[in-house]
N, C-alpha and C. Protein backbone atom coordinates (compact mmCIF):
# COMPACT_ATOMS: atom_id res chain seq x y z
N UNK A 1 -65.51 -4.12 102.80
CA UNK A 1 -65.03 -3.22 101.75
C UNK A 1 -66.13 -2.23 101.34
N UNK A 2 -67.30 -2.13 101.52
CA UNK A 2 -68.52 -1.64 101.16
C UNK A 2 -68.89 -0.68 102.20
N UNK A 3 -68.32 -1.01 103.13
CA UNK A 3 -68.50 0.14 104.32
C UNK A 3 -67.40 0.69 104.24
N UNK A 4 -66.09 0.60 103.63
CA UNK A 4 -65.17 1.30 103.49
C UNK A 4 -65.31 1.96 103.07
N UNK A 5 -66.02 1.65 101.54
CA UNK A 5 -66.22 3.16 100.23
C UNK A 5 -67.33 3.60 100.47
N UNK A 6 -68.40 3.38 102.07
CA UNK A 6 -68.92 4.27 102.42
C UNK A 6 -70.42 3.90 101.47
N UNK A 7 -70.62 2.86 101.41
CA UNK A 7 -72.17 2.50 101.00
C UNK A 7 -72.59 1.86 102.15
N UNK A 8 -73.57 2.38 103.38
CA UNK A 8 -74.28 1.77 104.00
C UNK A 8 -75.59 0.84 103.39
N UNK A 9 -76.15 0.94 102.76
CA UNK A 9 -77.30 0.58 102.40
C UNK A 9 -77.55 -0.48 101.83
N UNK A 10 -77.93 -1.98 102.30
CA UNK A 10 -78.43 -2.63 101.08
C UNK A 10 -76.83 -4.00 101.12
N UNK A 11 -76.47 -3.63 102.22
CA UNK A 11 -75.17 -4.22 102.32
C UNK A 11 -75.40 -5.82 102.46
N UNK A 12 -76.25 -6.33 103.63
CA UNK A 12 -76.64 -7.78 104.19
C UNK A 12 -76.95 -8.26 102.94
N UNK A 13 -77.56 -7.46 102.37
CA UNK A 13 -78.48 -8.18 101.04
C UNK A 13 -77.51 -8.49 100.39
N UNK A 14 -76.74 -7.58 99.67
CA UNK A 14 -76.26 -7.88 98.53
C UNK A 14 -74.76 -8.84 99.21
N UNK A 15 -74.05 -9.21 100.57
CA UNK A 15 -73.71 -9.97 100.63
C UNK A 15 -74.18 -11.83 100.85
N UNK A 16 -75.66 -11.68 101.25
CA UNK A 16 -76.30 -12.83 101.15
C UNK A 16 -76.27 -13.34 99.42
N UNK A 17 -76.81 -12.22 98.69
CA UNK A 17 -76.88 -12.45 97.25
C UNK A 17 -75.61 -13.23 96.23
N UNK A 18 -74.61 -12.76 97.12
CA UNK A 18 -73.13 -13.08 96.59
C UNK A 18 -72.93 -14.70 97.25
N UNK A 19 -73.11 -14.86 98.61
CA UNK A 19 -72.97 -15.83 99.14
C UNK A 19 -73.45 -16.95 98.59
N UNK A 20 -75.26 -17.04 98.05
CA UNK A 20 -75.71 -17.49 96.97
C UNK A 20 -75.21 -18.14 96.08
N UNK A 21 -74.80 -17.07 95.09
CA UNK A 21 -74.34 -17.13 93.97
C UNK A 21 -72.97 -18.08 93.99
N UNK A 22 -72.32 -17.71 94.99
CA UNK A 22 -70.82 -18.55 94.61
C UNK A 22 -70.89 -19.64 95.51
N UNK A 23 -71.58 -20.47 96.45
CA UNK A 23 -72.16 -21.24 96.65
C UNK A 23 -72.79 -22.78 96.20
N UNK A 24 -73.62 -21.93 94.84
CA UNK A 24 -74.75 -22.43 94.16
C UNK A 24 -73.57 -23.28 93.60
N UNK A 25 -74.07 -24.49 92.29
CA UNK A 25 -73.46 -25.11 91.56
C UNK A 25 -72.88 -24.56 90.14
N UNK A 26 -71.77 -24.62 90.29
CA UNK A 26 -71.26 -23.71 88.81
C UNK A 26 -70.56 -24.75 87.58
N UNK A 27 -70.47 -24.28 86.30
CA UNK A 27 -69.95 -24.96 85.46
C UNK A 27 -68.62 -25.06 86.04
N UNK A 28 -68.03 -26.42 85.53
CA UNK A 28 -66.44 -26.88 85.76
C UNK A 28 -65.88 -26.67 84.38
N UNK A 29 -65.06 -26.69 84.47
CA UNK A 29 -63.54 -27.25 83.37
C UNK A 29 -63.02 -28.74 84.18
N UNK A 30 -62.53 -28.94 82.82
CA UNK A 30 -61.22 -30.50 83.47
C UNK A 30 -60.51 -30.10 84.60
N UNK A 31 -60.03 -31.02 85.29
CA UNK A 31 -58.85 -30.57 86.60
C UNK A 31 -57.51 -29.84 85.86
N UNK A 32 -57.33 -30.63 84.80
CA UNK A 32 -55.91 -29.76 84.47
C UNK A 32 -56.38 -28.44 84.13
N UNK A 33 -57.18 -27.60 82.96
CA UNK A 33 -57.59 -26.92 82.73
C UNK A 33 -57.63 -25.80 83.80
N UNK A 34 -58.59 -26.27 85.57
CA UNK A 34 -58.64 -25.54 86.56
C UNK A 34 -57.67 -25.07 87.30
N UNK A 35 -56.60 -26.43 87.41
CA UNK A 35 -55.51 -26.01 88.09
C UNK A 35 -54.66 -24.77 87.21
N UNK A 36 -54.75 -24.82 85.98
CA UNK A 36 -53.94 -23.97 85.21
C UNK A 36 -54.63 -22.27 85.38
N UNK A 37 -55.78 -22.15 85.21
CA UNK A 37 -56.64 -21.25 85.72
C UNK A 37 -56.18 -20.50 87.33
N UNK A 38 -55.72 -21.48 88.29
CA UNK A 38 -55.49 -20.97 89.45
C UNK A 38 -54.34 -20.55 89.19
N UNK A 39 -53.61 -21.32 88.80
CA UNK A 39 -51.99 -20.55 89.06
C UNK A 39 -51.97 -19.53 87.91
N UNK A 40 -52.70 -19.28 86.86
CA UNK A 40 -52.87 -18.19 86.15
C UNK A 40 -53.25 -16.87 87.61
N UNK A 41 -54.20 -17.37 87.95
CA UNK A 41 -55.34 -16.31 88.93
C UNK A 41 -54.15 -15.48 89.99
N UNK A 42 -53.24 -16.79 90.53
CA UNK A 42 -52.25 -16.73 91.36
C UNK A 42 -51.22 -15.45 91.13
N UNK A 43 -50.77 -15.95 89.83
CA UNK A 43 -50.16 -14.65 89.79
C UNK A 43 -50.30 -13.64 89.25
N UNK A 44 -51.31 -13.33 88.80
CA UNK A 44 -52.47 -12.25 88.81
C UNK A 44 -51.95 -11.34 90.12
N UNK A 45 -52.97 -12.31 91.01
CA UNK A 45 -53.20 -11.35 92.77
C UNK A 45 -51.33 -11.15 93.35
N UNK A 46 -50.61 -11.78 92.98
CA UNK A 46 -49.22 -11.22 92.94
C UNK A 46 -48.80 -9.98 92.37
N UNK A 47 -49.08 -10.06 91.46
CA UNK A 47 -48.75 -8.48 90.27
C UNK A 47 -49.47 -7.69 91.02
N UNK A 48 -50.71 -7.65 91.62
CA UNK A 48 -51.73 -6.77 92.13
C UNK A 48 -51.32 -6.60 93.74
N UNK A 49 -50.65 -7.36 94.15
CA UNK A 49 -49.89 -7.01 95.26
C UNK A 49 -49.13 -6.03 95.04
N UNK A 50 -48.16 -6.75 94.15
CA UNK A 50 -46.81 -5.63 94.16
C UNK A 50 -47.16 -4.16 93.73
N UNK A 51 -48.21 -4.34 93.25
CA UNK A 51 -48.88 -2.77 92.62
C UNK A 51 -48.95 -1.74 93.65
N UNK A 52 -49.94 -2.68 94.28
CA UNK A 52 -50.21 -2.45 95.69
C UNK A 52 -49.30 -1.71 96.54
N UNK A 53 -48.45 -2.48 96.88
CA UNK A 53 -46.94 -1.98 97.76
C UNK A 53 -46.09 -0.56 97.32
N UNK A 54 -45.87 -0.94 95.60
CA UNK A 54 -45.61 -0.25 94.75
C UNK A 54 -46.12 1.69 95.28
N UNK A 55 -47.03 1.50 94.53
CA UNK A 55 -48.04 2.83 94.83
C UNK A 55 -48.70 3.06 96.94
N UNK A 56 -48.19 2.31 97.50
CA UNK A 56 -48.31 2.68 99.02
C UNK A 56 -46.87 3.60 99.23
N UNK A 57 -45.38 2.71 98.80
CA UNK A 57 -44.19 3.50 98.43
C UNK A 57 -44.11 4.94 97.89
N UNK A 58 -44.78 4.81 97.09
CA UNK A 58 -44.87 6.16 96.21
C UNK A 58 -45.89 7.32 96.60
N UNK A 59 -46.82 7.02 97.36
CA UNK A 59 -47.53 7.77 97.79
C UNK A 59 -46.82 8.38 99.31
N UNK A 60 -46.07 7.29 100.00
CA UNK A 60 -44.74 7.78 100.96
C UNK A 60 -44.28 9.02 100.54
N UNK A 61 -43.25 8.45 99.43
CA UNK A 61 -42.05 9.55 98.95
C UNK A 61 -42.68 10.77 98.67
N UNK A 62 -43.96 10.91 97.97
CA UNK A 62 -44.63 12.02 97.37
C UNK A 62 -45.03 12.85 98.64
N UNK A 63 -46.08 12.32 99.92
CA UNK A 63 -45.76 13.08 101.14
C UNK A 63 -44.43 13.70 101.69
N UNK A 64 -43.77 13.15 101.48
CA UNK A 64 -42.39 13.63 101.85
C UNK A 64 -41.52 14.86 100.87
N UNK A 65 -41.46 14.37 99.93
CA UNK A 65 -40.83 15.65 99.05
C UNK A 65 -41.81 16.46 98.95
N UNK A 66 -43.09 16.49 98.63
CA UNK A 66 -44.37 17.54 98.62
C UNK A 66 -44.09 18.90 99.86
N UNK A 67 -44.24 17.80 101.06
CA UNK A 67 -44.46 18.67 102.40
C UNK A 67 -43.36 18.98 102.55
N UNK A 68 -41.91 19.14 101.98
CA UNK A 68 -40.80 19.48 102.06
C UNK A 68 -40.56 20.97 101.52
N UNK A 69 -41.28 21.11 100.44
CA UNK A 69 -41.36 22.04 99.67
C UNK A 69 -41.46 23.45 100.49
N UNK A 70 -41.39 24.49 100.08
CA UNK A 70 -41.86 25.85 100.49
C UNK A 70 -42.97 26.39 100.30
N UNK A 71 -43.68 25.40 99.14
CA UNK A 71 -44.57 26.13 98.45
C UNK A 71 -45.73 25.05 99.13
N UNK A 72 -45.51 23.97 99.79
CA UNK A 72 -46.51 23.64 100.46
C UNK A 72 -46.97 23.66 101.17
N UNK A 73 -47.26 24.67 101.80
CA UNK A 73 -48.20 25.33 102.98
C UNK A 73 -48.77 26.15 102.15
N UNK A 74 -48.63 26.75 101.25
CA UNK A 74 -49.00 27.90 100.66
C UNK A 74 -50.46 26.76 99.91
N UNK A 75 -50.36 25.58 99.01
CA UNK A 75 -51.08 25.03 98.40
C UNK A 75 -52.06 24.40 99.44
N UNK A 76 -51.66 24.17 99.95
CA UNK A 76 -52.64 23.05 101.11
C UNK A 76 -53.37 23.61 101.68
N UNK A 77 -53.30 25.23 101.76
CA UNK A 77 -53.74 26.26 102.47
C UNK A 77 -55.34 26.09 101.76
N UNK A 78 -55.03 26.12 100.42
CA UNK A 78 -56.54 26.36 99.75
C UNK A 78 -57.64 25.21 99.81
N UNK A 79 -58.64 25.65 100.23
CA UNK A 79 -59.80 24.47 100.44
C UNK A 79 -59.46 23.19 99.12
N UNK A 80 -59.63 22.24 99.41
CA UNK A 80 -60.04 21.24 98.47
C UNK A 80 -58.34 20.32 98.05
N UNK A 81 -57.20 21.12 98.58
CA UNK A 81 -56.08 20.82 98.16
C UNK A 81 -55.33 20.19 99.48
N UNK A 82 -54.92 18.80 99.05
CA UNK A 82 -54.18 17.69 100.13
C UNK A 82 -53.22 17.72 99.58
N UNK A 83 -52.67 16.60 100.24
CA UNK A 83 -51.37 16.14 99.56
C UNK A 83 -50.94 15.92 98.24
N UNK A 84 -51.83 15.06 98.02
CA UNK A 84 -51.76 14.43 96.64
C UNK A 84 -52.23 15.08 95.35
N UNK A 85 -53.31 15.80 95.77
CA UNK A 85 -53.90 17.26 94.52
C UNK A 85 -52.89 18.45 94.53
N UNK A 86 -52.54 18.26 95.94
CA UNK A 86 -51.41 19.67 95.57
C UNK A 86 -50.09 19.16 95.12
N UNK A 87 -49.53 18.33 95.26
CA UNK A 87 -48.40 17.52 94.50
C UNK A 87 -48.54 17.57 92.57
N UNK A 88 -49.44 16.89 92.61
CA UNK A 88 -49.75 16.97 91.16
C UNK A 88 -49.99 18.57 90.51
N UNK A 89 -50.81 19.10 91.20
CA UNK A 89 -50.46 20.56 90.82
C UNK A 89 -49.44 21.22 90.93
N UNK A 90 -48.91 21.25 91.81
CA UNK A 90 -47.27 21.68 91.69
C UNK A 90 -46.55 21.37 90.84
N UNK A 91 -46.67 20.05 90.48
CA UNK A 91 -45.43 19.29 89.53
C UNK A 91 -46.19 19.80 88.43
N UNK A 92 -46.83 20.13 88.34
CA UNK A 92 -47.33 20.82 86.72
C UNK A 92 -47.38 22.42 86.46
N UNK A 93 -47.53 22.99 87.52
CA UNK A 93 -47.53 24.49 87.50
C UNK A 93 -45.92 25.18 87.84
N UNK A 94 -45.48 23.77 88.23
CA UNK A 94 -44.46 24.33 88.85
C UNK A 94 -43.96 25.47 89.59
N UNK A 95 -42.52 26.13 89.92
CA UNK A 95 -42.59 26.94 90.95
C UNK A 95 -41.72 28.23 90.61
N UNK A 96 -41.92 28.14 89.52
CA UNK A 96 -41.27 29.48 88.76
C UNK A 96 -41.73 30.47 88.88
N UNK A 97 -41.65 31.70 89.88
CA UNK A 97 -42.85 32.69 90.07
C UNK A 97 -42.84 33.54 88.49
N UNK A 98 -41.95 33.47 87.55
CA UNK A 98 -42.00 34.82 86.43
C UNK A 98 -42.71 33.48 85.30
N UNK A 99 -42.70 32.12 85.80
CA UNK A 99 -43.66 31.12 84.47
C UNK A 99 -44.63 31.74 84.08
N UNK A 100 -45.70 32.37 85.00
CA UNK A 100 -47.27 32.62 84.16
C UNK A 100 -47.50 34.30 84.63
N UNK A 101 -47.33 34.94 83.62
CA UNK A 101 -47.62 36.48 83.66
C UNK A 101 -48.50 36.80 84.45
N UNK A 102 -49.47 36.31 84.66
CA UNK A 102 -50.71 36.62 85.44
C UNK A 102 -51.53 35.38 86.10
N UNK A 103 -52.62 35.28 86.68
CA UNK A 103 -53.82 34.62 86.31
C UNK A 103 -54.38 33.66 85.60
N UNK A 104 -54.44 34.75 84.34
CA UNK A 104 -55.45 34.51 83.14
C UNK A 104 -54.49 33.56 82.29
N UNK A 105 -53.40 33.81 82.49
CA UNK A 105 -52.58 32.59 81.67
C UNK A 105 -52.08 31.45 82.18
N UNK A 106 -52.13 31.07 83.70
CA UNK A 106 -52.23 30.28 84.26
C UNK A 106 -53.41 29.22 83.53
N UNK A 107 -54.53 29.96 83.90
CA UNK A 107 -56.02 29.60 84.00
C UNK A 107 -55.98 28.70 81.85
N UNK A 108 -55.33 29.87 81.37
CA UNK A 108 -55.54 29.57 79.86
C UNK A 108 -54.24 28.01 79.43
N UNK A 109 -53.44 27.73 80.45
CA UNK A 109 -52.59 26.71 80.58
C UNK A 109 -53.90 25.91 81.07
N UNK A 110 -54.18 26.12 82.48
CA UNK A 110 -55.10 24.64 82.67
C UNK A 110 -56.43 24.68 82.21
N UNK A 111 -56.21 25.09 81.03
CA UNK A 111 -58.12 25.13 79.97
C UNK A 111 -58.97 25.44 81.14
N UNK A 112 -58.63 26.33 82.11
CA UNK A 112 -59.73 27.18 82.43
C UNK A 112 -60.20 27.89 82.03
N UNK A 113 -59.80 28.92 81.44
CA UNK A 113 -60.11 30.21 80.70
C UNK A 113 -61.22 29.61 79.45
N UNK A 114 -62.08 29.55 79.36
CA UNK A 114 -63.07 29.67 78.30
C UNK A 114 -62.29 30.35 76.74
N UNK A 115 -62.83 30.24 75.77
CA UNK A 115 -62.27 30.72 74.38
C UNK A 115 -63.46 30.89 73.34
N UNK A 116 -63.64 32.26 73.42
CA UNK A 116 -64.32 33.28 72.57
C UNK A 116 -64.20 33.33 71.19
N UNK A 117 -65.10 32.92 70.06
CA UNK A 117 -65.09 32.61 68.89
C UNK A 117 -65.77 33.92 68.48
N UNK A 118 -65.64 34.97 67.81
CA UNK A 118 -66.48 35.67 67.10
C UNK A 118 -66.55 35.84 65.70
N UNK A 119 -67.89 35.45 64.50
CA UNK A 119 -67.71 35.93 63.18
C UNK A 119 -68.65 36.57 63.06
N UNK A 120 -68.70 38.03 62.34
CA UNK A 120 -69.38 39.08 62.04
C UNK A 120 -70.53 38.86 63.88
N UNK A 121 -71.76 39.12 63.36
CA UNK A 121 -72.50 39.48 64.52
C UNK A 121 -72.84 37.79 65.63
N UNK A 122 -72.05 37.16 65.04
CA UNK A 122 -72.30 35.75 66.40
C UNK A 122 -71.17 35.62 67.29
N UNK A 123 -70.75 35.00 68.05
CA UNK A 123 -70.43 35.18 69.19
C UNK A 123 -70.05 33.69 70.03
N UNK A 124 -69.28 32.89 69.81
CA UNK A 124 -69.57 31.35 70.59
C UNK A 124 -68.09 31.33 71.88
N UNK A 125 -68.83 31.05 73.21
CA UNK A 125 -67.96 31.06 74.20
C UNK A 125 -68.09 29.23 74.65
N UNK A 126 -66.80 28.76 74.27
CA UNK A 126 -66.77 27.47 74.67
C UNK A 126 -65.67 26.96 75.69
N UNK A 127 -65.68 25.45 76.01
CA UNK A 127 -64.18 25.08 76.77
C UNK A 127 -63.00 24.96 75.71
N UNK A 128 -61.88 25.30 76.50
CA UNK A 128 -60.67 25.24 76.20
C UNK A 128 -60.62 23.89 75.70
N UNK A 129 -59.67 23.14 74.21
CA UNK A 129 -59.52 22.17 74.12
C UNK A 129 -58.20 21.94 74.55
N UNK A 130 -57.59 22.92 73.95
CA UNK A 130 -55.83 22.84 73.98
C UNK A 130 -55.12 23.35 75.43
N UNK A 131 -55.17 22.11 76.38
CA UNK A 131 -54.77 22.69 77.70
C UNK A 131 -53.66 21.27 78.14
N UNK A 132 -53.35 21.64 79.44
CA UNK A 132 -52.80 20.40 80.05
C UNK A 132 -53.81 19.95 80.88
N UNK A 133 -54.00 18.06 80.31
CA UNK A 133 -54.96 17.84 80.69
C UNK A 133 -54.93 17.13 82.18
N UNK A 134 -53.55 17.10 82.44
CA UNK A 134 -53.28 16.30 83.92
C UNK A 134 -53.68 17.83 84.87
N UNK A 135 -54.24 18.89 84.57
CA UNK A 135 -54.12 19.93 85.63
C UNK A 135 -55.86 20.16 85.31
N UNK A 136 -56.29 19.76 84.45
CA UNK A 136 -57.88 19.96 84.01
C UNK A 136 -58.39 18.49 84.71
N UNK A 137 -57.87 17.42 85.05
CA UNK A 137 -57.86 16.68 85.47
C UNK A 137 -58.17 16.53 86.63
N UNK A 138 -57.11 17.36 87.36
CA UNK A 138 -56.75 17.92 89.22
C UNK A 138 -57.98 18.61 89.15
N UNK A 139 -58.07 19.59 88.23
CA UNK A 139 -59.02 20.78 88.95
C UNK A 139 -60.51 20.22 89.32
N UNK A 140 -60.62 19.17 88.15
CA UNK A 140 -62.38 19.08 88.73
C UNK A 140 -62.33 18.28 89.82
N UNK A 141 -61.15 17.29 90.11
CA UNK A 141 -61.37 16.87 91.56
C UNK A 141 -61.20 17.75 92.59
N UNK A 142 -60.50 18.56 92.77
CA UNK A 142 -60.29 19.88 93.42
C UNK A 142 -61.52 20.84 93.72
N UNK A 143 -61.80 20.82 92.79
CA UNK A 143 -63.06 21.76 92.76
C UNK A 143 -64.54 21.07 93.17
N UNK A 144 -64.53 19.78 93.14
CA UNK A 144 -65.27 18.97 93.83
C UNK A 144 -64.90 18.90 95.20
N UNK A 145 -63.96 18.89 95.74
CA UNK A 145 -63.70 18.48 97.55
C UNK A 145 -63.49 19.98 98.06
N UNK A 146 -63.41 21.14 97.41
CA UNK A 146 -63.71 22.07 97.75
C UNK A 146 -64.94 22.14 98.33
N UNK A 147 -66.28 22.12 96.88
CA UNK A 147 -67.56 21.93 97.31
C UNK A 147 -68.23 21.56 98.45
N UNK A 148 -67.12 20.41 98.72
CA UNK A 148 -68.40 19.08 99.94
C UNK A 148 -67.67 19.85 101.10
N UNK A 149 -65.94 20.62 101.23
CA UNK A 149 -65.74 20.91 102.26
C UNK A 149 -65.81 21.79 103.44
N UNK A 150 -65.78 23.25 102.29
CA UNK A 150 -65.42 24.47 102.34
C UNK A 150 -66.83 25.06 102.05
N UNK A 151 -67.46 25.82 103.28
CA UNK A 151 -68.89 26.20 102.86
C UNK A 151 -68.99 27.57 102.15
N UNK A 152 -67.68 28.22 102.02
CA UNK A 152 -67.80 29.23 100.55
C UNK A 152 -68.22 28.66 99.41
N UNK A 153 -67.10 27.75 99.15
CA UNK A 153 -66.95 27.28 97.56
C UNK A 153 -68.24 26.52 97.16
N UNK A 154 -69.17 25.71 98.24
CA UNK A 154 -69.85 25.05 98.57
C UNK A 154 -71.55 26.32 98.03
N UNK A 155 -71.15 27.56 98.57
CA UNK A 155 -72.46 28.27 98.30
C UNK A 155 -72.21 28.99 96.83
N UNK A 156 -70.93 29.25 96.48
CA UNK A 156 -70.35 29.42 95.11
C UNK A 156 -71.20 28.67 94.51
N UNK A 157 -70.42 27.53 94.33
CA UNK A 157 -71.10 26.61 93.45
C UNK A 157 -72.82 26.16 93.56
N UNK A 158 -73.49 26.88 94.70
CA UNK A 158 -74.97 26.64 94.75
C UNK A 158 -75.47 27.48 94.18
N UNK A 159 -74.45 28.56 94.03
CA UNK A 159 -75.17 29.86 93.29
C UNK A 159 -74.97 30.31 91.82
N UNK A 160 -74.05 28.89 91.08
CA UNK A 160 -74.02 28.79 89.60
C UNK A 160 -74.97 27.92 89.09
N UNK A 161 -75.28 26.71 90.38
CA UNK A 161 -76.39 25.53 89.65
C UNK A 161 -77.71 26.52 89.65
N UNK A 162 -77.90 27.55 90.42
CA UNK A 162 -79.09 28.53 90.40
C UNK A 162 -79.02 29.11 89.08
N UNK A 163 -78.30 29.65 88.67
CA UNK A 163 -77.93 30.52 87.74
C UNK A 163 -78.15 29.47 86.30
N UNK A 164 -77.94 28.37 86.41
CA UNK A 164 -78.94 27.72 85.31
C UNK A 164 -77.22 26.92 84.77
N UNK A 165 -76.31 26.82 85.33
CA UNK A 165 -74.76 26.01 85.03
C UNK A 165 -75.35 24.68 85.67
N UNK A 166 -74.71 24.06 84.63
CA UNK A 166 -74.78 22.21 85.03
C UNK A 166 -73.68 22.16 85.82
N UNK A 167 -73.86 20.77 86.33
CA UNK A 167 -72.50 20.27 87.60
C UNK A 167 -70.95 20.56 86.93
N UNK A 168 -71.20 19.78 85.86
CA UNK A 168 -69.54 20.29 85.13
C UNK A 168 -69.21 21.47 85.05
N UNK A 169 -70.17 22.26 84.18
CA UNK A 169 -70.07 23.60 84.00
C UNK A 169 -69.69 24.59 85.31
N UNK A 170 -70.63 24.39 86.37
CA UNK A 170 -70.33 24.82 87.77
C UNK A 170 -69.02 24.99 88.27
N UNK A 171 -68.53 23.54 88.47
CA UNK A 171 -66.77 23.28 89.24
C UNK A 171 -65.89 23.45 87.76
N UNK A 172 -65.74 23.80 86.43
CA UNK A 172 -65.08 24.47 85.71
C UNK A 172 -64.91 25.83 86.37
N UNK A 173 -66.15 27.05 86.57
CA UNK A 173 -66.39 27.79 86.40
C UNK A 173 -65.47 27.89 87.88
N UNK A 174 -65.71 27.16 88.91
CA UNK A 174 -64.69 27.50 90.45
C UNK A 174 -63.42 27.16 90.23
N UNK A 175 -63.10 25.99 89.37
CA UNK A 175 -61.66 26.40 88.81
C UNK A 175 -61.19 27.30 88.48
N UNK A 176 -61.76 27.89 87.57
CA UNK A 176 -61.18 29.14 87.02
C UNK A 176 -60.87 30.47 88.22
N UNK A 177 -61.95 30.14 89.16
CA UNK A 177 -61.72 31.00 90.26
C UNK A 177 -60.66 30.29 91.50
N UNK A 178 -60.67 29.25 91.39
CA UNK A 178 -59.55 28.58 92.50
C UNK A 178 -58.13 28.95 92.10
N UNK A 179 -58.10 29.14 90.89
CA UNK A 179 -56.68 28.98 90.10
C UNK A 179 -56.39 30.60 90.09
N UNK A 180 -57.11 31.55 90.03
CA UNK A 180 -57.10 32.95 90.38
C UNK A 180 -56.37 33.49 91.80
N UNK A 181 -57.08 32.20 92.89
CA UNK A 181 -56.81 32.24 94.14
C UNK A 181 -55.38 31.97 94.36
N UNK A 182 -54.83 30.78 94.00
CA UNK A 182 -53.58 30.01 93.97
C UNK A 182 -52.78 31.20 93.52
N UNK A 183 -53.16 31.47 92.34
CA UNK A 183 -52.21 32.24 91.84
C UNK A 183 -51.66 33.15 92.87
N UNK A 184 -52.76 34.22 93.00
CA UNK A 184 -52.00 35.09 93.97
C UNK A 184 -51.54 34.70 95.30
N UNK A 185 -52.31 34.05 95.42
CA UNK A 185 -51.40 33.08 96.97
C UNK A 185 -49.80 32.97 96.55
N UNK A 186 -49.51 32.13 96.12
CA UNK A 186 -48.14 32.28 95.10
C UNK A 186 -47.53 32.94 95.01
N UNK A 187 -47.99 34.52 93.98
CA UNK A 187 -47.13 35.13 93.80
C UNK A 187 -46.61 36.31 94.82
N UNK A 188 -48.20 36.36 95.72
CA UNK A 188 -47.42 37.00 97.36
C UNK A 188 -46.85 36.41 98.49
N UNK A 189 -46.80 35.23 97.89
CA UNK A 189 -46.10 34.06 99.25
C UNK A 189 -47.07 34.22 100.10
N UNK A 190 -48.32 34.27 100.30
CA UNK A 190 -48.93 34.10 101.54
C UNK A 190 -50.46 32.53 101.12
N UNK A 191 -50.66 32.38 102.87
CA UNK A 191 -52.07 31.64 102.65
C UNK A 191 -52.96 32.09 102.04
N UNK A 192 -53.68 31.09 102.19
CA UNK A 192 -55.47 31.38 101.63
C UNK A 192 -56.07 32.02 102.48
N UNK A 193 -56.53 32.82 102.63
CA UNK A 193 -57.54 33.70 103.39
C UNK A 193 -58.86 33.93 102.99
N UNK A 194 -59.81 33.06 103.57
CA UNK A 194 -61.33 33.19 102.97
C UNK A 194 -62.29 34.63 102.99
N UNK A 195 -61.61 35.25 103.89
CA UNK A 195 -62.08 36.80 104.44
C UNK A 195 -61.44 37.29 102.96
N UNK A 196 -61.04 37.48 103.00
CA UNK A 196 -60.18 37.95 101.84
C UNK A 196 -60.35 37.57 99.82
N UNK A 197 -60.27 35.97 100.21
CA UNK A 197 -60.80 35.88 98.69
C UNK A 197 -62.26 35.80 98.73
N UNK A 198 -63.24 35.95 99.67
CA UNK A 198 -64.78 36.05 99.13
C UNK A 198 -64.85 37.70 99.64
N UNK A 199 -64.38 38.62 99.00
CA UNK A 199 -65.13 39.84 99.35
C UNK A 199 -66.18 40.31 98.81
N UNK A 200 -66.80 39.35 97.69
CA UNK A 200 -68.29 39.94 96.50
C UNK A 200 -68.78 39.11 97.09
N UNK A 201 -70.48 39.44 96.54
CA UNK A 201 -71.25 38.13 96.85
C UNK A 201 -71.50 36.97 96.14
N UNK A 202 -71.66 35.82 97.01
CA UNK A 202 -71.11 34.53 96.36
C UNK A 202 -72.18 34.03 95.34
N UNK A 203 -73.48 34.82 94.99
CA UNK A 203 -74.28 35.22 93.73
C UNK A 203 -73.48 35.73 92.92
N UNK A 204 -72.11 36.68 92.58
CA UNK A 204 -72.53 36.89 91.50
C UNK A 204 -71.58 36.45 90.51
N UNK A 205 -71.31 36.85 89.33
CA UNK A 205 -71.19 36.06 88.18
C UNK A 205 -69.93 36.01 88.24
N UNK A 206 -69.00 34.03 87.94
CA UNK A 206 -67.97 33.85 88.03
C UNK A 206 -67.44 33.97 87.00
């Protein structure tokens, strides 16, 4: 399981360490007490089965009606967006092309858009609180598998941690530009085209 989620390191050890441990001599309970404990435990790992099965089902159907769609080629098109990120985004942005006037109101739905406070001569630019948070949710994973995949979004985002943006701050800031992208993808019915959406340089300010 440890090489599954992709931790090489340190593996022998820490299964010797375990081996050890549950091994060694441990406190008991009474027999009745234990036996009651197991068949507690028992159907535990039952419920966690069916969960299991449950959500393997559902992750089925969701490939299926997703990739059914029209609008999914158009989503999948964009770096960082699978099945399952573009599903959830869909079902939230839905597919109403006259829903979001532009962009910027897209972006101001999924608390991308930043929100500008001004009194007399101060000035405070902060995050959106009031958004949907299942799509603020998507985006930073989105905007993360963009990063590791796609060596635009990847020098994007190298060129905001330069610019003095923290990690969060960074993949906010490519949201706001991913969701720019989508958009018009969308509303011209066409793919993602990287020629096309990086025509500035990927220095300058998002």
């Amino acid at each position: 399981m440890l090489r599954i989620a992709g931790r090489q390191r340190g593996i022998a050890a820490e299964a010797e360490k375990l081996h050890a441990h549950l091994a060694g001599e441990q406190m008991r309970q009474p027999a009745v007490v234990e036996d009651a404990m197991g068949l507690q435990l028992q159907g535990l790992v039952r419920q966690l089965d069916a969960i299991c099965q449950t959500l393997e089902q559902l992750e089925q159907r969701i490939d299926e009606v997703f990739t059914a769609h029209p609008d999914a080629t158009i989503v999948t098109s964009v770096p960082g967006l699978g099945v399952q990120l573009g599903a959830r985004l869909l079902a939230e942005i839905g597919d109403d092309r006259r829903r979001f006037a532009d962009a910027r109101a897209l972006r101001a739905f999924a608390g991308a858009a930043p929100v500008t406070r001004a009194s007399g001569k101060s000035s405070f630019v902060h995050a959106r609180r009031a958004k949907n948070d299942r799509i603020a949710a998507t985006g930073y994973v989105w905007a993360l598998a963009a990063v590791r995949h796609d060596p635009h979004w990847n020098a994007r985002y190298r060129a905001r941690r330069q610019a003095g943006d923290r990690h969060v701050a960074a993949l906010r800031r490519l949201f706001h530009l991913m969701l720019g992208k989508l958009h018009h993808c969308l509303q011209h019915n066409t793919i993602y085209d990287p020629a096309r959406a990086f025509t500035e340089p990927a220095a300058a300010p998002a």
